[in-house]
C-alpha atoms as a PDB file:
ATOM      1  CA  UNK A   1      -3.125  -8.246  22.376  1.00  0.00           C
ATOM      2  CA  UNK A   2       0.106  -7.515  22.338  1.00  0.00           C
ATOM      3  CA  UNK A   3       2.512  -4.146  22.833  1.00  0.00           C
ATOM      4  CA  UNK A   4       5.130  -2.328  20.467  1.00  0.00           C
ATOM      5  CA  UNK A   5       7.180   0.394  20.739  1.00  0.00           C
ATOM      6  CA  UNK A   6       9.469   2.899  18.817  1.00  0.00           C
ATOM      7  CA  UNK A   7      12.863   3.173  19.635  1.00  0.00           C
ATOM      8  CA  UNK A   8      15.916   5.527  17.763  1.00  0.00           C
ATOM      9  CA  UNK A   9      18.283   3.298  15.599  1.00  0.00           C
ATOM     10  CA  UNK A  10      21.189   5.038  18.048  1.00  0.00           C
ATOM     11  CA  UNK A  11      23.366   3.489  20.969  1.00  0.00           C
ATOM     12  CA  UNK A  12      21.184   2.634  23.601  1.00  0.00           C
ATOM     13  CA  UNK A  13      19.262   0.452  20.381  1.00  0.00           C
ATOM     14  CA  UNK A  14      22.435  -1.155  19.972  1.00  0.00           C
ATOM     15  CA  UNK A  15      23.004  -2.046  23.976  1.00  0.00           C
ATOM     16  CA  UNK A  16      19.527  -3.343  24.052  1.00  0.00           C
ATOM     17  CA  UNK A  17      20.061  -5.406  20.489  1.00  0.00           C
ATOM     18  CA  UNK A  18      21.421  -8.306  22.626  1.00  0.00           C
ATOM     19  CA  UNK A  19      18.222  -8.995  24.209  1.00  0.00           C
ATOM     20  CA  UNK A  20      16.077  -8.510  21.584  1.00  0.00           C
ATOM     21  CA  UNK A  21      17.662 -11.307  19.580  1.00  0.00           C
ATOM     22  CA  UNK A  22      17.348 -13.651  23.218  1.00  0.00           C
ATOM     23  CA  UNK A  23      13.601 -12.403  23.494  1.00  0.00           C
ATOM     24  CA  UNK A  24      12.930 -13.485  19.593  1.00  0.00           C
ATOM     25  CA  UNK A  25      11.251  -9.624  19.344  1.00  0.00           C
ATOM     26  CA  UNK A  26      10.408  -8.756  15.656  1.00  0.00           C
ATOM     27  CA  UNK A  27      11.755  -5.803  14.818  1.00  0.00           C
ATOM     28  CA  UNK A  28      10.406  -3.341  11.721  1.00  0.00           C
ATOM     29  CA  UNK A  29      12.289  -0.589  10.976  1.00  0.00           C
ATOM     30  CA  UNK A  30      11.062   2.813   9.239  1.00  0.00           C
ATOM     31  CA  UNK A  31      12.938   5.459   8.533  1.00  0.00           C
ATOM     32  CA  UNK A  32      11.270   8.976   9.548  1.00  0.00           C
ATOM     33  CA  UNK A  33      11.653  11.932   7.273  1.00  0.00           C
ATOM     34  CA  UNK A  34      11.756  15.888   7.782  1.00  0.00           C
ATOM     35  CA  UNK A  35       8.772  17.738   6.566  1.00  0.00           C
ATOM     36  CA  UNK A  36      11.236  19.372   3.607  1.00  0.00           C
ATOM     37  CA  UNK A  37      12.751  16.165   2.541  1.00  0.00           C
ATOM     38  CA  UNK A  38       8.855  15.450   1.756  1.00  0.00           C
ATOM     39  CA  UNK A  39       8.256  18.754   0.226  1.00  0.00           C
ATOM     40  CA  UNK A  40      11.141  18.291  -1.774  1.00  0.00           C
ATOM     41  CA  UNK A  41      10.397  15.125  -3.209  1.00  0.00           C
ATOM     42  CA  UNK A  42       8.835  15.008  -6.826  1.00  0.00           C
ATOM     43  CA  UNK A  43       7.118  11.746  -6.397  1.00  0.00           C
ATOM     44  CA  UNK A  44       6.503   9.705  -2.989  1.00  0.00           C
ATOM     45  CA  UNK A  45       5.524   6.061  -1.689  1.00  0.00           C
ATOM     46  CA  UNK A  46       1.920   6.503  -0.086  1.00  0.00           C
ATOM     47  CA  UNK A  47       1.331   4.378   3.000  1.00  0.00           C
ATOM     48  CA  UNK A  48      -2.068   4.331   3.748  1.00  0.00           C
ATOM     49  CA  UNK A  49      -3.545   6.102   7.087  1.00  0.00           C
ATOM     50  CA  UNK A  50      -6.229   3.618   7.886  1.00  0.00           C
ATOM     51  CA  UNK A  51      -6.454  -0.224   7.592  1.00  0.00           C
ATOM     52  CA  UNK A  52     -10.000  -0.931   8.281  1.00  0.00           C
ATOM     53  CA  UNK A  53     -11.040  -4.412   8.397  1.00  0.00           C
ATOM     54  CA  UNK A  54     -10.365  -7.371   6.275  1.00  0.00           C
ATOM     55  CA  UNK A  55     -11.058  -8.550   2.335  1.00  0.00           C
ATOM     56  CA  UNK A  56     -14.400 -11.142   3.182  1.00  0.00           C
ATOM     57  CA  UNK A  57     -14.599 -14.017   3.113  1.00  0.00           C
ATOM     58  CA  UNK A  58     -11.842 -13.837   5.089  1.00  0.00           C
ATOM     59  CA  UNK A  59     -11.060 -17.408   6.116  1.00  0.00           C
ATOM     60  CA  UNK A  60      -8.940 -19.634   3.920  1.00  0.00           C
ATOM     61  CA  UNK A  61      -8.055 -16.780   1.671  1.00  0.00           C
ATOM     62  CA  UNK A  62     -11.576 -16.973   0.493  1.00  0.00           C
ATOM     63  CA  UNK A  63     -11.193 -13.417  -0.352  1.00  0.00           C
ATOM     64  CA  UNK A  64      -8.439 -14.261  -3.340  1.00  0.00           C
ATOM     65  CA  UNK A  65     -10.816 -16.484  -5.159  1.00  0.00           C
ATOM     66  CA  UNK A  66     -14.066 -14.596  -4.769  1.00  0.00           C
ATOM     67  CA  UNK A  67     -12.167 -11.027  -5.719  1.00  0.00           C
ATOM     68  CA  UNK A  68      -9.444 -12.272  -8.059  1.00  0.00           C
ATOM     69  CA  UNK A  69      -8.348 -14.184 -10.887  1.00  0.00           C
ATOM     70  CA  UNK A  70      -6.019 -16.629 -10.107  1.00  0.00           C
ATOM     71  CA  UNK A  71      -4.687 -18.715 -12.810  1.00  0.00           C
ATOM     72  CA  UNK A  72      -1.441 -16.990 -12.540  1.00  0.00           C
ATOM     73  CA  UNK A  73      -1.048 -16.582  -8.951  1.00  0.00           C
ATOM     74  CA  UNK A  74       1.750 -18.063  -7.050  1.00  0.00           C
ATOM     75  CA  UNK A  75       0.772 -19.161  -3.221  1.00  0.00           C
ATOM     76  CA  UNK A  76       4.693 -19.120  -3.036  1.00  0.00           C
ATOM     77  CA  UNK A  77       5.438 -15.906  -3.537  1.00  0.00           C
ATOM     78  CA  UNK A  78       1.800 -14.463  -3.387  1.00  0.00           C
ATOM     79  CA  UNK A  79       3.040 -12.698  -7.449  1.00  0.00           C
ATOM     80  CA  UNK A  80      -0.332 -12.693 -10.134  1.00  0.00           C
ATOM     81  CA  UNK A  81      -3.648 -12.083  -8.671  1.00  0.00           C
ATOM     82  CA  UNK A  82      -5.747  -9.476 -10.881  1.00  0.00           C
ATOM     83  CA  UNK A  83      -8.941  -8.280  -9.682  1.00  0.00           C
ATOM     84  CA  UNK A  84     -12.082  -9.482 -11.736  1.00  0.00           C
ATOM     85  CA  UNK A  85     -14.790  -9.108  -9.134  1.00  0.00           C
ATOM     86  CA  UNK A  86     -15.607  -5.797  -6.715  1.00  0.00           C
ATOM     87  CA  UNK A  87     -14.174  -6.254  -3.233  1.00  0.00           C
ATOM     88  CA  UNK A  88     -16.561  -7.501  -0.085  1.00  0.00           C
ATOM     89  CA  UNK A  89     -16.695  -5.759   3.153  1.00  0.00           C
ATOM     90  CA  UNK A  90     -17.961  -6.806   6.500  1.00  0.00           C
ATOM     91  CA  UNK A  91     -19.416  -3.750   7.500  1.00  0.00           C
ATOM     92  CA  UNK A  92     -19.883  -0.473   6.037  1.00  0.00           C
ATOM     93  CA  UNK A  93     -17.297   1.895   6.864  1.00  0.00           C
ATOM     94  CA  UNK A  94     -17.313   4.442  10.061  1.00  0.00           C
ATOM     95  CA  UNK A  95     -16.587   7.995   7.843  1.00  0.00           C
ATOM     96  CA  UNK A  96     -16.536   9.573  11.294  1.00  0.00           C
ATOM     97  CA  UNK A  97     -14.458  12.853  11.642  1.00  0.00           C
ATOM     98  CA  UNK A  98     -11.548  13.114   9.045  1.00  0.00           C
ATOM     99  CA  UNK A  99     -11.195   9.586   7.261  1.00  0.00           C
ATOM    100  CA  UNK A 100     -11.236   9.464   3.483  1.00  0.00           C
ATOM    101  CA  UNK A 101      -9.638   6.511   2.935  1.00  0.00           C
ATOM    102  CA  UNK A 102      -8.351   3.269   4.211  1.00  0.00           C
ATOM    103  CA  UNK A 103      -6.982   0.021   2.979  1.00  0.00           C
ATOM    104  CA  UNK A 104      -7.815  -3.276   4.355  1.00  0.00           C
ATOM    105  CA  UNK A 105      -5.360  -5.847   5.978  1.00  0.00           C
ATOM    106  CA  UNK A 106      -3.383  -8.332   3.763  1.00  0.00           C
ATOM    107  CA  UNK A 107      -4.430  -6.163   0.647  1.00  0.00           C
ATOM    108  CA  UNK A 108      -1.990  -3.304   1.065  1.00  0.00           C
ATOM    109  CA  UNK A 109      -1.857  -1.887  -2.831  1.00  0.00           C
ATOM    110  CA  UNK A 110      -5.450  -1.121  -2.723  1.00  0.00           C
ATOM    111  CA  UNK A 111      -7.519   2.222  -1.514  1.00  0.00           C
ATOM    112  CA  UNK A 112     -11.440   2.912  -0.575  1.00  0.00           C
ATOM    113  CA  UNK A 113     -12.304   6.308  -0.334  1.00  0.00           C
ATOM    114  CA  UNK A 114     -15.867   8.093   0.739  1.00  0.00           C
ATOM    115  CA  UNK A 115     -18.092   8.738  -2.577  1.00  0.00           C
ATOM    116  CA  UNK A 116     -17.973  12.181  -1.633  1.00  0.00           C
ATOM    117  CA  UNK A 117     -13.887  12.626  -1.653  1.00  0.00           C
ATOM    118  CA  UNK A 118     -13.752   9.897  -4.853  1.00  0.00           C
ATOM    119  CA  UNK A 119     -16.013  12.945  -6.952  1.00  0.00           C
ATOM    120  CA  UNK A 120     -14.346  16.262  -5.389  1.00  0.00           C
ATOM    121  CA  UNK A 121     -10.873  15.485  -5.656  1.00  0.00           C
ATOM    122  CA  UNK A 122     -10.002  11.580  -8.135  1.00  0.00           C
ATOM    123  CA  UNK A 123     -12.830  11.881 -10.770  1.00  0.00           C
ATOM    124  CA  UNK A 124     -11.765  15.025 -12.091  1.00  0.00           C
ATOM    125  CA  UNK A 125      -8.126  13.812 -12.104  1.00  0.00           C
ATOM    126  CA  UNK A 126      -9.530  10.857 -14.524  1.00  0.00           C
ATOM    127  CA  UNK A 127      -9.450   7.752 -12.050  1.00  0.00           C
ATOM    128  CA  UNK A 128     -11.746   5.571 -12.360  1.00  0.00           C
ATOM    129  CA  UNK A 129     -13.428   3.511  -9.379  1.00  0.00           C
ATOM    130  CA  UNK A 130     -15.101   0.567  -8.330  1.00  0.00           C
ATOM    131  CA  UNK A 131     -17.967  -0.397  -6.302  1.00  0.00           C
ATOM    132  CA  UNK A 132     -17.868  -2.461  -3.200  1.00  0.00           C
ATOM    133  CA  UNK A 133     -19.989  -4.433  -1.746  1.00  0.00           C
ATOM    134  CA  UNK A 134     -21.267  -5.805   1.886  1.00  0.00           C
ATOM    135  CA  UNK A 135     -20.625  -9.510   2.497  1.00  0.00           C
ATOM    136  CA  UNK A 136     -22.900 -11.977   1.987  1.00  0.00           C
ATOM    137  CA  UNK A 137     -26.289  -9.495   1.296  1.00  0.00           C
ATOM    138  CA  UNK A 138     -24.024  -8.552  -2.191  1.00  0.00           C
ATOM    139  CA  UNK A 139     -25.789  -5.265  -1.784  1.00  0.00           C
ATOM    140  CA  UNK A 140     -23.572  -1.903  -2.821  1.00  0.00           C
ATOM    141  CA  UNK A 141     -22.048   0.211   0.059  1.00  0.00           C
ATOM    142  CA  UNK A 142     -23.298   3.305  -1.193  1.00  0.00           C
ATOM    143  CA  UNK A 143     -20.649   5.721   0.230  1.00  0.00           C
ATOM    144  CA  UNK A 144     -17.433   3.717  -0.793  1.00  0.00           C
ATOM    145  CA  UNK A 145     -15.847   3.108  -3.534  1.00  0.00           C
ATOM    146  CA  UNK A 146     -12.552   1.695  -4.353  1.00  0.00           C
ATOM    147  CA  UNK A 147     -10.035   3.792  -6.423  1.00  0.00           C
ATOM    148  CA  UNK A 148      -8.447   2.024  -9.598  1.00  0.00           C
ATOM    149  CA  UNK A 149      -5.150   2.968  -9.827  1.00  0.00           C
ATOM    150  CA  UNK A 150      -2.976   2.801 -12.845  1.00  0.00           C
ATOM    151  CA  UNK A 151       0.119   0.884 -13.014  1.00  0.00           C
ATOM    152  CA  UNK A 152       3.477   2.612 -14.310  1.00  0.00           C
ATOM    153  CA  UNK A 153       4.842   1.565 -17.339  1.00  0.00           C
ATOM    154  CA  UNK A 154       7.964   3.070 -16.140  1.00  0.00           C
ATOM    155  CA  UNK A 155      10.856   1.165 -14.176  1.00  0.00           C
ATOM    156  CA  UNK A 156      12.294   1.862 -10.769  1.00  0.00           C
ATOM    157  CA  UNK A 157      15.681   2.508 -10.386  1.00  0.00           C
ATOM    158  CA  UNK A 158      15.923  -1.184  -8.265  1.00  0.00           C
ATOM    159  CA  UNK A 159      19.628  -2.307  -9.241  1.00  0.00           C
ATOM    160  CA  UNK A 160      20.984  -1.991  -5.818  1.00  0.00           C
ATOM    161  CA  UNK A 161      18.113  -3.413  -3.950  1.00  0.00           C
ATOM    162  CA  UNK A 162      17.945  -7.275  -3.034  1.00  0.00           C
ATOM    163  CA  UNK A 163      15.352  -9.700  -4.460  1.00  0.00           C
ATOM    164  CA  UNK A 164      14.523 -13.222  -4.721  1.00  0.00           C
ATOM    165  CA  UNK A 165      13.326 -15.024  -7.774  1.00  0.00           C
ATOM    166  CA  UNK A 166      10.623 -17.315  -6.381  1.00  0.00           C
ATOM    167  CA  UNK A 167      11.881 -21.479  -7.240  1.00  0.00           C
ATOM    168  CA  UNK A 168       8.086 -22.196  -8.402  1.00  0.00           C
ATOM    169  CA  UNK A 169       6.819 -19.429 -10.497  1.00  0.00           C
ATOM    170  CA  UNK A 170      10.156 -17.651 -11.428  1.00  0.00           C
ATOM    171  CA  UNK A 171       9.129 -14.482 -11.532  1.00  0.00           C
ATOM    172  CA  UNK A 172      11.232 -11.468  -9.214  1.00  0.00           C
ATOM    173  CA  UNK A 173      10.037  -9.627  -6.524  1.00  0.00           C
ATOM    174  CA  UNK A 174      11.950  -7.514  -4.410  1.00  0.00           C
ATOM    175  CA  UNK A 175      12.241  -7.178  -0.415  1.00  0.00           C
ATOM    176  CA  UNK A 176       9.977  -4.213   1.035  1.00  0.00           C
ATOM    177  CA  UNK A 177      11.991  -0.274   1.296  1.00  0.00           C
ATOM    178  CA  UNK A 178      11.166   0.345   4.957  1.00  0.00           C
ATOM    179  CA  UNK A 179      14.690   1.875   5.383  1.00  0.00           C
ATOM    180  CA  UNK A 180      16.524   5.667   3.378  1.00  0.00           C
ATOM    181  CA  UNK A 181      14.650   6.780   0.483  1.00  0.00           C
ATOM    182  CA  UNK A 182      12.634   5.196  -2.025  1.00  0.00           C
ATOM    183  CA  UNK A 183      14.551   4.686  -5.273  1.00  0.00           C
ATOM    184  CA  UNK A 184      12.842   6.500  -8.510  1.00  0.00           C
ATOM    185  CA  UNK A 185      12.361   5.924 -11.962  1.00  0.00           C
ATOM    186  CA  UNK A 186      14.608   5.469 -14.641  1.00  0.00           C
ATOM    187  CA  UNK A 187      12.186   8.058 -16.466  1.00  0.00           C
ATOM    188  CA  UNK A 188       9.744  10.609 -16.131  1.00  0.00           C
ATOM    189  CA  UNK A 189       6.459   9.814 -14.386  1.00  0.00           C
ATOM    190  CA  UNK A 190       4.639  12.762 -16.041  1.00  0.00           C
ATOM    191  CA  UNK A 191       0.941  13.383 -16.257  1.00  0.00           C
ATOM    192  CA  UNK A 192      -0.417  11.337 -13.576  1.00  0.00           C
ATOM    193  CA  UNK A 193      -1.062  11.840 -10.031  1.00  0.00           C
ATOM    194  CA  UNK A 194      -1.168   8.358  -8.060  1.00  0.00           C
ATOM    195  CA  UNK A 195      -0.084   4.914  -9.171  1.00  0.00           C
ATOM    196  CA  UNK A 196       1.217   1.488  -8.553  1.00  0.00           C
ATOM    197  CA  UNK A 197       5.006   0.634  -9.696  1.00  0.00           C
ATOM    198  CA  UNK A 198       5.094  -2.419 -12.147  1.00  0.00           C
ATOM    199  CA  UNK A 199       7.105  -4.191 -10.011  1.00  0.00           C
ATOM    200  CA  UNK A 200       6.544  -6.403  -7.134  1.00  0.00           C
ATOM    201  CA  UNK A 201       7.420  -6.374  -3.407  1.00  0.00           C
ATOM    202  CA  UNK A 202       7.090  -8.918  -0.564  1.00  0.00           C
ATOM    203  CA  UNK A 203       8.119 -11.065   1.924  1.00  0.00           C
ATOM    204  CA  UNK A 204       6.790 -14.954   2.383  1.00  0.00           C
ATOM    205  CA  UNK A 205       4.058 -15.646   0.591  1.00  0.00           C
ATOM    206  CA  UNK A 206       2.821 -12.173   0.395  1.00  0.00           C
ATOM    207  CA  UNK A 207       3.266  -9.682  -2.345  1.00  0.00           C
ATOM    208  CA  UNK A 208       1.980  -6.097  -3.659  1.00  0.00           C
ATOM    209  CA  UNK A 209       2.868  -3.127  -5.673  1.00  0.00           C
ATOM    210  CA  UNK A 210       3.750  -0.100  -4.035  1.00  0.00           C
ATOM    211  CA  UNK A 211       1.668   3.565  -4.353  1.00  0.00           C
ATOM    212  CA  UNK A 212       2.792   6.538  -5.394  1.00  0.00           C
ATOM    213  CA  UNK A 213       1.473  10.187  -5.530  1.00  0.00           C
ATOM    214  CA  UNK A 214       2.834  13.208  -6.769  1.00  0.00           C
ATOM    215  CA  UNK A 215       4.013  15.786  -4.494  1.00  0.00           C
ATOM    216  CA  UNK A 216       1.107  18.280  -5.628  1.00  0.00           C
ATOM    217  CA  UNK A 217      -1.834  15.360  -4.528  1.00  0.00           C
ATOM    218  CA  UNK A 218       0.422  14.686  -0.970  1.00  0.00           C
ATOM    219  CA  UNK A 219      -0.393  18.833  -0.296  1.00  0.00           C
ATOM    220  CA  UNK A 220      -3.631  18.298  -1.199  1.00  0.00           C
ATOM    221  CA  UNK A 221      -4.058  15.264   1.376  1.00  0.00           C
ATOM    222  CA  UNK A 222      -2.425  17.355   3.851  1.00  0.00           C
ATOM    223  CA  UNK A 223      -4.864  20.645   3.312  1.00  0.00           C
ATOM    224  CA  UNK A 224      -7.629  18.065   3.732  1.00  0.00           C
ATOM    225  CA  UNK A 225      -5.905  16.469   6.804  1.00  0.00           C
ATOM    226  CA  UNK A 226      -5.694  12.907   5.826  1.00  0.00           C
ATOM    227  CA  UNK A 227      -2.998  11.539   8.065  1.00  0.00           C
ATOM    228  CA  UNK A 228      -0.754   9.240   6.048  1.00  0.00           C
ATOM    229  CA  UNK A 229       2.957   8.508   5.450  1.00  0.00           C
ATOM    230  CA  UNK A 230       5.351   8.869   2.885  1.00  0.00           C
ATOM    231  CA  UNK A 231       8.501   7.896   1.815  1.00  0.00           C
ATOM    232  CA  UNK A 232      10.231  10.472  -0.383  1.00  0.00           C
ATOM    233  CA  UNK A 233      11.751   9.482  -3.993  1.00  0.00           C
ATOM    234  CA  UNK A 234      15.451   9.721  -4.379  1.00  0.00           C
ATOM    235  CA  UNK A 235      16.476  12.993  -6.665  1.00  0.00           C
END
């Protein structure tokens, strides 16, 4: 194991800096935001609550061939796997108490939700889902399903934010927003209720889209208490 705290980005931070750089400590920071500065916010990066396990098989990156195609994936810049094949599992999920939902590890653009929540609160928003299945038996987990989330045709507002082009595949993808607000879209995101942006994020050889929900689904999460966090849109 190993331990992790929080500390403010304030003075006592930067007296302490010195010894984090000696001590090679990896630092992530994440901005916190005010309960209006959510409220106010039309649209909003969803991090998920829950990561619960890992995509199977889960050695070698099994889990990439068996779940995706990848004839146009990059193991440089981890840009171009599409899913052609439901996701495998472990072990059934524990639905104890409040959880909904989860993601798994490494695959962080990618929800599971409990059958029950999928038909009371996505199906009659029009999202469509996918079964998933236990490892190795290839037998459905009846009360899980995966969510299929739409991808926005529509741009972020990313000129200010850094990004590499990858020397292999060529394609862009842009560092991960862990700091400020998330930037928004060069247009009107009307209509729909959770989605991925078109464009990619990463660091390594790991990349993913970022969700989004609209401010009316993050009230709904929060009158059904699923503990997640969000990082407001930019007006």
């Amino acid at each position: 194991g190993y331990y992790s705290f929080w500390i403010e980005e304030n003075e006592l931070y930067w007296k302490l800096k010195p010894y984090f750089d000696k001590w090679n400590i990896t630092e992530t920071v994440v901005s916190k935001f005010s309960e209006e500065e959510e409220a106010n916010a039309n649209k909003l990066a969803f991090l998920s609550p829950w990561a619960n396990g890992y995509p199977m098989p889960d050695s070698e990156n099994g889990y990439k061939r068996t779940t995706y195609d990848d004839s146009e994936y990059c193991n440089t810049c981890g840009i171009g796997l599409r899913q052609k094949e439901p996701f495998r599992l472990k072990k059934a999920p524990n639905w104890s108490g409040h959880k909904r939902m989860f993601s798994l590890n490494w695959v962080y653009d990618e929800l599971f939700v409990r059958k029950d929540f999928y038909e009371s609160l996505f199906k009659p928003i029009g999202l469509k889902n996918e079964r998933v299945l236990l490892y190795k038996k290839e037998t459905v987990i009846e009360d899980t399903l995966q969510l299929i989330i739409p991808v926005s045709e529509v741009s972020l507002k990313l000129e200010s934010c850094s990004f590499e082009v990858c020397k292999v595949c060529h394609r862009k993808r842009y560092n991960l927003i862990n700091k400020g607000f998330f930037p928004n879209f060069n247009e009107s995101v009307n209509g729909i209720q959770i989605f991925k942006s078109k464009e990619w994020f990463g660091t390594g050889a790991n990349a993913r889209k970022y969700i989004f929900v609209s401010q009316a689904l993050r009230k709904e999460f929060i009158k059904l208490k699923i503990n997640a966090n969000y990082i407001p849109c930019e007006d």
